[in-house]
Protein backbone atom coordinates (compact mmCIF):
# COMPACT_ATOMS: atom_id res chain seq x y z
CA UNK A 1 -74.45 51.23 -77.47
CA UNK A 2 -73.83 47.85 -75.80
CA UNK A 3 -69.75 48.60 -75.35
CA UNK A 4 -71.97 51.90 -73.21
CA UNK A 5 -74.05 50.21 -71.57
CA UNK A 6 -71.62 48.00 -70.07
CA UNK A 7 -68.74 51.35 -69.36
CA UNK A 8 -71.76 52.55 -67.25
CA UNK A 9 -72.92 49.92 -65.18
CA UNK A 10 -68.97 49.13 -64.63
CA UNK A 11 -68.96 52.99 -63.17
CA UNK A 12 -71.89 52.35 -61.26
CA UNK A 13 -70.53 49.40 -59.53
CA UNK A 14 -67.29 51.22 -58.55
CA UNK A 15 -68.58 54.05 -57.24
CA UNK A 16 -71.16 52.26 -55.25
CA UNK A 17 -68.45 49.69 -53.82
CA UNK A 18 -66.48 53.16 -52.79
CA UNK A 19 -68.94 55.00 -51.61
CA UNK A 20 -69.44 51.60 -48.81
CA UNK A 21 -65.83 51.53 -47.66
CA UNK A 22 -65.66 55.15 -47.32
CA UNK A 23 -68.04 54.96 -44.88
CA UNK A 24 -67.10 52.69 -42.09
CA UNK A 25 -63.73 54.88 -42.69
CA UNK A 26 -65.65 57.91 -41.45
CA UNK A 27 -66.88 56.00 -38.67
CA UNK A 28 -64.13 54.94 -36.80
CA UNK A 29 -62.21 58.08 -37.59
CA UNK A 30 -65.00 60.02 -35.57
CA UNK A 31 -65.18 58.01 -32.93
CA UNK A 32 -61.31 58.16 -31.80
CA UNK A 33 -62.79 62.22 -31.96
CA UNK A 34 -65.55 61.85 -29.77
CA UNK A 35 -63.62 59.60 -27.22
CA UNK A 36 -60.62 62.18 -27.42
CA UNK A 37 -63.28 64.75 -27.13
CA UNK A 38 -65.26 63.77 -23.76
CA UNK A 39 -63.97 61.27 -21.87
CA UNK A 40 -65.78 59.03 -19.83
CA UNK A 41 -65.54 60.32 -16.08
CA UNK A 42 -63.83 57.71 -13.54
CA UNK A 43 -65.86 55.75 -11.27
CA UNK A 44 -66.53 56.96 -7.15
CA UNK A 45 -63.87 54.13 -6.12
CA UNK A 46 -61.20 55.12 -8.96
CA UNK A 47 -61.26 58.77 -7.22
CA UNK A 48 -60.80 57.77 -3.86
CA UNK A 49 -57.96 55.30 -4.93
CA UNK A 50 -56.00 58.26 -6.71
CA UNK A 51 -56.43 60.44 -4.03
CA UNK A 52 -54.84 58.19 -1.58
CA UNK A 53 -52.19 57.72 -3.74
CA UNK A 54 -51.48 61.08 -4.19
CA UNK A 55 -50.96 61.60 -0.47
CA UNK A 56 -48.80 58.68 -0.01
CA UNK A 57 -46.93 60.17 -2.33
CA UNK A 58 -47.16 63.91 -0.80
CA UNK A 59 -45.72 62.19 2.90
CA UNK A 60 -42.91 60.16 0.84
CA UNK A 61 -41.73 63.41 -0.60
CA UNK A 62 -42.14 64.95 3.44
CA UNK A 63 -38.82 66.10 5.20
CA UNK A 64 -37.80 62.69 7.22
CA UNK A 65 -38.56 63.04 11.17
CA UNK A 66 -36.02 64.78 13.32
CA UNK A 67 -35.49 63.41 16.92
CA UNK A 68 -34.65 66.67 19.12
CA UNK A 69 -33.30 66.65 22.65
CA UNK A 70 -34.87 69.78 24.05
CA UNK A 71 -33.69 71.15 27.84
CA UNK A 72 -34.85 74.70 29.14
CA UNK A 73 -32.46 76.23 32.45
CA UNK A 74 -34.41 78.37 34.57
CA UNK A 75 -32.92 80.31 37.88
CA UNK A 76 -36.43 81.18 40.16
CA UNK A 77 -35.75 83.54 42.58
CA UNK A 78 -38.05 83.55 45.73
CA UNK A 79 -39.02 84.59 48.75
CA UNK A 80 -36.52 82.82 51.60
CA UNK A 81 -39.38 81.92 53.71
CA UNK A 82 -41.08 80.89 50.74
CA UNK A 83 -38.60 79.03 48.98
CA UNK A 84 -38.94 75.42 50.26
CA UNK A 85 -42.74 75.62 49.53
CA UNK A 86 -41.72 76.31 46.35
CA UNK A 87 -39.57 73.46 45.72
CA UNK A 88 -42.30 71.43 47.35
CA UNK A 89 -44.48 72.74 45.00
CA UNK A 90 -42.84 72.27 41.77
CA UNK A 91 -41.94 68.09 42.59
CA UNK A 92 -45.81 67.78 43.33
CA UNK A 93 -46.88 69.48 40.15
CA UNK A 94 -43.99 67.35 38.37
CA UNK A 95 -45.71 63.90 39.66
CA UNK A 96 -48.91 65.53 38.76
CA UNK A 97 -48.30 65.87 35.33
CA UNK A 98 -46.48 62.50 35.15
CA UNK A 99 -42.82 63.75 34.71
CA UNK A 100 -39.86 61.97 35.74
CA UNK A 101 -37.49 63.38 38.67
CA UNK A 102 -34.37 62.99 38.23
CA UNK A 103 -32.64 65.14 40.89
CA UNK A 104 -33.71 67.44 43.89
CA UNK A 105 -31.75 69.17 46.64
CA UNK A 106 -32.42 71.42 49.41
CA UNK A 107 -29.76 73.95 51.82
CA UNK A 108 -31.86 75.00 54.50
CA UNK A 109 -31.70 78.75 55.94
CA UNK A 110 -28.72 78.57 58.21
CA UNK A 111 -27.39 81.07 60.50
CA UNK A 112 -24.46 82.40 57.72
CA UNK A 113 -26.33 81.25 54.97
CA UNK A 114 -29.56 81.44 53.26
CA UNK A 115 -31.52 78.90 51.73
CA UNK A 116 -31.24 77.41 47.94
CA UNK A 117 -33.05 74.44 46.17
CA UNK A 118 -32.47 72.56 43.06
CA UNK A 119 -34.55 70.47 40.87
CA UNK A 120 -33.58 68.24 37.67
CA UNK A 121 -37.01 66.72 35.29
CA UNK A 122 -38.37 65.36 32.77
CA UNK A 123 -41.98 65.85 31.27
CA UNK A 124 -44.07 65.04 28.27
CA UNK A 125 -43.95 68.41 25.88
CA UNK A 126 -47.58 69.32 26.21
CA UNK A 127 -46.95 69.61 30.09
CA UNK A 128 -44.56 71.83 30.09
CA UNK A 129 -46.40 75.52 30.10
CA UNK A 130 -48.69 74.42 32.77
CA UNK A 131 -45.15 73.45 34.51
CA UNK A 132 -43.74 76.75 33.88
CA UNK A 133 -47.00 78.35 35.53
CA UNK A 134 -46.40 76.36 38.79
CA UNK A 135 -42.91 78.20 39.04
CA UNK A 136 -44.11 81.75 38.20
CA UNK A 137 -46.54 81.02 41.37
CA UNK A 138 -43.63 80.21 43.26
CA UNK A 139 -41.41 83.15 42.59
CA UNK A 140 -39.91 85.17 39.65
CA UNK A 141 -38.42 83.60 36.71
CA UNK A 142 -34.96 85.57 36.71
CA UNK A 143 -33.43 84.04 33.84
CA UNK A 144 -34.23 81.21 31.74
CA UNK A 145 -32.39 79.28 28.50
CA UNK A 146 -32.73 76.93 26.27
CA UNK A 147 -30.72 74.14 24.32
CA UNK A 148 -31.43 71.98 21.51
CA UNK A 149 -29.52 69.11 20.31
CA UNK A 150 -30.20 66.87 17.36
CA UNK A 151 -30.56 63.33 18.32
CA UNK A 152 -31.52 62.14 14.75
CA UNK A 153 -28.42 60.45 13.36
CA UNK A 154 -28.49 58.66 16.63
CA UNK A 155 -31.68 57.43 16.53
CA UNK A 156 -31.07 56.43 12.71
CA UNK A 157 -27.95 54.44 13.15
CA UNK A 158 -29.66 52.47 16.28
CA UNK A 159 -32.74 51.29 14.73
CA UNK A 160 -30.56 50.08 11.75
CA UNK A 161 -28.49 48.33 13.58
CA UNK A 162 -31.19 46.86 15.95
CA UNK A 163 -32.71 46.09 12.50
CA UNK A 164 -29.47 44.13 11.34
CA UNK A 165 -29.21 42.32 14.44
CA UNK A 166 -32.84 40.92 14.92
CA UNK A 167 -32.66 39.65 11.40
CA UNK A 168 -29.53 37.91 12.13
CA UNK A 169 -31.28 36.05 14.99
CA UNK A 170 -33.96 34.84 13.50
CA UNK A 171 -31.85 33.24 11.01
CA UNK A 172 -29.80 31.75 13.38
CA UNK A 173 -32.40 30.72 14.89
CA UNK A 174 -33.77 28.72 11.92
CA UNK A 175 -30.15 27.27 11.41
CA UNK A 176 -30.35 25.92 14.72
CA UNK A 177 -33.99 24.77 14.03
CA UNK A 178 -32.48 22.86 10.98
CA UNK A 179 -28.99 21.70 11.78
CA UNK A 180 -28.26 18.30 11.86
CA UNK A 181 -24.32 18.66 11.32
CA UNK A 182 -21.27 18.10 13.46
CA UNK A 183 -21.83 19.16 17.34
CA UNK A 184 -18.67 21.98 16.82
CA UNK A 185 -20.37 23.54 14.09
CA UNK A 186 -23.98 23.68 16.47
CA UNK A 187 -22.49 25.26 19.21
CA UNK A 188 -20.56 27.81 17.20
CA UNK A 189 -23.98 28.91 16.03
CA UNK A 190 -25.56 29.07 19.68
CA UNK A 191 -22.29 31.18 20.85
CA UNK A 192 -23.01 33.40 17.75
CA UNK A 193 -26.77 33.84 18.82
CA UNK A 194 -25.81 34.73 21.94
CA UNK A 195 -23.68 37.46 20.97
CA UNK A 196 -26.39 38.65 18.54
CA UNK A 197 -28.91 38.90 21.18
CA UNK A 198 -26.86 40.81 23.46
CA UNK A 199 -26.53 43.44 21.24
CA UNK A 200 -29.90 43.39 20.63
CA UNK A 201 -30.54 44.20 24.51
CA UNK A 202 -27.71 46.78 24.43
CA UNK A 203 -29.05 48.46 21.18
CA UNK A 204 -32.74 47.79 22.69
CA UNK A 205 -31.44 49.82 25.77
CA UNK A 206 -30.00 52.65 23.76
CA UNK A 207 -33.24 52.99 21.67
CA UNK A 208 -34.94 53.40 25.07
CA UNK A 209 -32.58 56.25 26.45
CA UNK A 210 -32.92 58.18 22.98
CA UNK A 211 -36.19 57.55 23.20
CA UNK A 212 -36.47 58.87 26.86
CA UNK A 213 -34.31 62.30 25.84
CA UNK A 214 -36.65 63.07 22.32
CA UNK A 215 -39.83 62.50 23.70
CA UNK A 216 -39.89 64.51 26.82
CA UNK A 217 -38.41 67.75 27.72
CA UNK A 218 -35.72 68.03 30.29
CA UNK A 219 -35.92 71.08 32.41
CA UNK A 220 -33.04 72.24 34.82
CA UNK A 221 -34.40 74.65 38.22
CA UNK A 222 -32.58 76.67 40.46
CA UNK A 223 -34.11 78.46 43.27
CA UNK A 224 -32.59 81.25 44.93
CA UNK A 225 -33.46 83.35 47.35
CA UNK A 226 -34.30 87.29 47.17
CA UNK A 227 -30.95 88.72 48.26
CA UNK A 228 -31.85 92.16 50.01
CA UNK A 229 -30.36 94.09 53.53
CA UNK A 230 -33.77 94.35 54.50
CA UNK A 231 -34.68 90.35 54.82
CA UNK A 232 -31.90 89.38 57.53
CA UNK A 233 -31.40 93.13 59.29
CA UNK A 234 -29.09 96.33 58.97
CA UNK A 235 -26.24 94.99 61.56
CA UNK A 236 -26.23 91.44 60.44
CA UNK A 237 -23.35 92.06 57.96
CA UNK A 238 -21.69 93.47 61.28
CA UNK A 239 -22.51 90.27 63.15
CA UNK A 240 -21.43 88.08 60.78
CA UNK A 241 -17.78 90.25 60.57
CA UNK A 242 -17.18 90.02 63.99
CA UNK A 243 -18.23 86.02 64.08
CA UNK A 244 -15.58 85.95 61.60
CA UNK A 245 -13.20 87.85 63.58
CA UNK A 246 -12.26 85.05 65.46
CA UNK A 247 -11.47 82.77 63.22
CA UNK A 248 -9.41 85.02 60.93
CA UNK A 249 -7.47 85.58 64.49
CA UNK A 250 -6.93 81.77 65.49
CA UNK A 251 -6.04 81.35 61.96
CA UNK A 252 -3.47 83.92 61.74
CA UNK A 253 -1.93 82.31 65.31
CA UNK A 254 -1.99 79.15 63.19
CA UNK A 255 0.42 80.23 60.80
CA UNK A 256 2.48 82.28 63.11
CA UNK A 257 2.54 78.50 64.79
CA UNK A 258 3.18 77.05 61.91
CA UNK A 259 6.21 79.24 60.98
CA UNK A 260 7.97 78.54 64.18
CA UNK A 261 7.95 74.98 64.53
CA UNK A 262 9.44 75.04 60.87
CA UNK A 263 12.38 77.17 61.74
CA UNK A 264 13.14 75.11 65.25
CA UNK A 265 15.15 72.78 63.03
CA UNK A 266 16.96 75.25 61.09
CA UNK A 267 17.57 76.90 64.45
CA UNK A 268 19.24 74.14 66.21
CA UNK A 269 21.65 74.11 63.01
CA UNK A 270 22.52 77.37 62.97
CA UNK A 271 22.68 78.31 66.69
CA UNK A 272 26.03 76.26 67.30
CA UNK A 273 27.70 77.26 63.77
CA UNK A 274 26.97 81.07 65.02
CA UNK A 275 28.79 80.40 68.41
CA UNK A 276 31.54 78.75 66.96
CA UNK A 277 32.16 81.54 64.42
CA UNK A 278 32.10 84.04 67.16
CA UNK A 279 33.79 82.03 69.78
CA UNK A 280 37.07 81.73 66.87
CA UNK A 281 36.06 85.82 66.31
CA UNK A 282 37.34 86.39 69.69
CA UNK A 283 40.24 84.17 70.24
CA UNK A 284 42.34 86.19 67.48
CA UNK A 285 40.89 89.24 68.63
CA UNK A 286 43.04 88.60 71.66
């Protein structure tokens, strides 16, 4: 009975010390469950952080900028009378909407010829409809083109090097700020600034012309006149044929001129050979 005793309180013990380190076993096996199960939600800040991140990373994955020379050709056809005012017009509206110029002509109506303008811009993109408007006013857009041509690679290679180069100078810069050796080696380092910086200002100068040929638009106008019988009469072509007539006439004397006093030479050449020949013709004759 005592040997019994003692097998059950030994089986008591055992289970008991089991039962205890079973339990903190079930514990932290459920609560891996309930973290896997329902996560804590991120703070307010956490949110706004990711979502900036995210769209930094949806403009890195963007298609890179293209630079884009863009020129439009248009041929305005308008009234002769009217066709100055037109030109006049359009360079106005230009300055208005803070283009550049870059070239304007004007022919006058002459007597054999009517009159004809030409005009060479450029203008900030979001100007350019309210441009086009100006010239439908002034007459009828009779044809019109455009041309694109990709500046990109351009622009690219330029700011690289411009890039390259102003790093260079700043660190010759700092080697002249901290040279204390021979005077030979100094001014071999100012003479290489100075070539550095001057291709900074040439680069800095090509920037600005690719800059000047992306940004705005360039636009190309020819104005022409409204070629009918009607505008300059029924017998002008008749007047103008026989103001012509004279000069085709004086010209034509002008060669005939101009043929003669070429064969003078040749004449005085062959005149006395001739005579000769006939002059011995006649003595065996006889």
């Amino acid at each position: 009975m005592r040997h019994l005793a003692l097998s059950v309180l030994l089986s008591a013990s055992v289970l008991t010390a089991c039962g205890k380190k079973e339990a903190p076993m079930a514990n932290m096996a459920a609560a891996p469950a309930a973290e896997v199960a329902a996560p804590a939600a991120p703070p307010v800040a956490d949110q706004a952080d990711y979502s900036r991140a995210a769209g930094a990373a949806g403009q890195a994955e963007a298609a890179p900028q293209r630079y884009l020379a863009i020129r439009h050709h248009l041929t305005i056809e308008s009234d002769p009378v009217d066709l100055e005012k037109a030109w006049q017009a359009a360079q106005a509206k230009c300055l208005a909407l803070g283009c550049e110029i870059l070239s304007a002509g004007l022919q006058r109506n002459e007597a054999d010829r009517l009159p004809s303008a030409e005009l060479s811009l450029r203008i900030p993109p979001k100007n350019v409809t309210a441009f086009f408007e100006t010239l439908k006013q002034g007459g009828h857009i009779q044809s019109q083109q455009t041309t694109t041509e990709d500046k990109t690679d351009a622009v690219v290679d330029v700011e690289a090097r411009l890039k390259n180069y102003t790093e260079l100078r700043d660190r010759l810069r700092q080697m002249i700020t901290n040279k204390d050796g021979k005077l030979a080696d100094v001014l071999a380092v100012h003479k290489e600034l100075a070539n550095t910086q001057a291709e900074i200002d040439h680069m800095t100068g090509m920037r600005k012309v690719l800059a000047n040929e992306t940004e705005k638009v360039a636009i190309d106008v020819q104005f022409v006149p409204i070629r009918s019988i009607a505008e300059r009469g029924v017998w002008t072509p008749l007047g103008d044929a026989w103001q012509r007539s004279g000069y085709n006439f004086t010209s034509g004397l002008a060669d005939v001129l101009h043929f003669v006093t070429s064969a003078i030479p040749w004449l005085l050449l062959i005149a006395p050979a001739v005579w000769l020949w006939r002059r011995r013709r006649k003595a065996r004759s006889k």
